[in-house]
Protein backbone atom coordinates (compact mmCIF):
# COMPACT_ATOMS: atom_id res chain seq x y z
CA UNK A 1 0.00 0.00 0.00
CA UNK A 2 1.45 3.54 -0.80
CA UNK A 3 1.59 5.49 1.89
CA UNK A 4 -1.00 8.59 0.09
CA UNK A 5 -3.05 5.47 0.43
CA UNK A 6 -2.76 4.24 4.06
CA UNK A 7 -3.27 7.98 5.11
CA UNK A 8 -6.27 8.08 3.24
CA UNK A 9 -7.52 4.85 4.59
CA UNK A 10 -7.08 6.66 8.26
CA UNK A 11 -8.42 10.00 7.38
CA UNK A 12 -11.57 8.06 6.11
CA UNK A 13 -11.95 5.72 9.43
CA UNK A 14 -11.01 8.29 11.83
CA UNK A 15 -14.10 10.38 9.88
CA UNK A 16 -16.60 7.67 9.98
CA UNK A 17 -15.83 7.09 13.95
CA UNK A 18 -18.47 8.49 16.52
CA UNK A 19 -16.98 10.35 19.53
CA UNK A 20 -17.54 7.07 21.63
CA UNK A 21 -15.20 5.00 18.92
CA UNK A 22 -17.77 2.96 17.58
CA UNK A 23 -17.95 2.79 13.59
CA UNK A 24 -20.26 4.39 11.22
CA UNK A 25 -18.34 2.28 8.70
CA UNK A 26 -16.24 -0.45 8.46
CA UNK A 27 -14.00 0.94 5.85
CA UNK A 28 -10.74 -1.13 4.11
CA UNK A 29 -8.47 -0.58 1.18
CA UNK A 30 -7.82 -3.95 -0.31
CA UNK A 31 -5.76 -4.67 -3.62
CA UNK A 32 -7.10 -1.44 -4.89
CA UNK A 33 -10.45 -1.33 -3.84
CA UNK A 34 -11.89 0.92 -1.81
CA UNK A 35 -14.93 -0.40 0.29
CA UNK A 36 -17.21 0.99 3.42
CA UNK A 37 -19.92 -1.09 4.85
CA UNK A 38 -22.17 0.36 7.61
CA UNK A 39 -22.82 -0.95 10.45
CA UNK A 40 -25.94 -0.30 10.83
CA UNK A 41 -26.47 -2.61 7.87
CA UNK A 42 -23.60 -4.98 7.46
CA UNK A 43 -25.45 -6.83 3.80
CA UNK A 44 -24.58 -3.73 2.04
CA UNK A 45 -21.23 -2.69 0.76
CA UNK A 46 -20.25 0.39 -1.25
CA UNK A 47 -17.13 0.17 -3.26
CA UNK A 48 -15.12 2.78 -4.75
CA UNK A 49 -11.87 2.79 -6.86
CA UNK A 50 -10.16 6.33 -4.94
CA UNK A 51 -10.20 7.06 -1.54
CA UNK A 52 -12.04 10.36 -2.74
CA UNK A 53 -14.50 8.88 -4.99
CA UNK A 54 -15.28 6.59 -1.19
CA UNK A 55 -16.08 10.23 0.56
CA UNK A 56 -18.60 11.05 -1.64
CA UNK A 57 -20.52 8.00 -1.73
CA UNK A 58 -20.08 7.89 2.49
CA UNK A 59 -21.17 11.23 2.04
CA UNK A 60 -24.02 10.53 0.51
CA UNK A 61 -24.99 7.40 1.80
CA UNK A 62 -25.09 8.82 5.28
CA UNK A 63 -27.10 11.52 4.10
CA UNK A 64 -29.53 9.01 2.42
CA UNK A 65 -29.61 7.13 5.90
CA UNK A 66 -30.68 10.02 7.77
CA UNK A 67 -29.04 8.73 10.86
């Protein structure tokens, strides 16, 4: 993993972290893949190919959610 890439990967999961340290998402960078699944419903999974192009769909997914 480059290291743009692991910082990414920690900017992300560090984001999508409540103040208690639970996850919003479980998110992972794997063999170029970027993926977030929430855990409020663990059968969905949103994949991405940039660390940026994962924001937005977090972004909006979380808006969709309405949590």
């Amino acid at each position: 993993m480059k290291a743009e890439d692991a910082t990414s990967l920690v900017n992300l999961q560090q984001h999508w972290q409540r103040d208690d340290g639970t996850r919003v998402y479980t998110i992972a960078f794997d063999d170029g893949v970027w993926s977030a699944v929430p855990e409020a419903d663990p059968t969905v999974a949103l994949i991405a190919r940039s660390a940026y192009e994962l924001r937005e769909i977090l972004r909006e997914d979380f808006s969709a959610r309405r949590w």
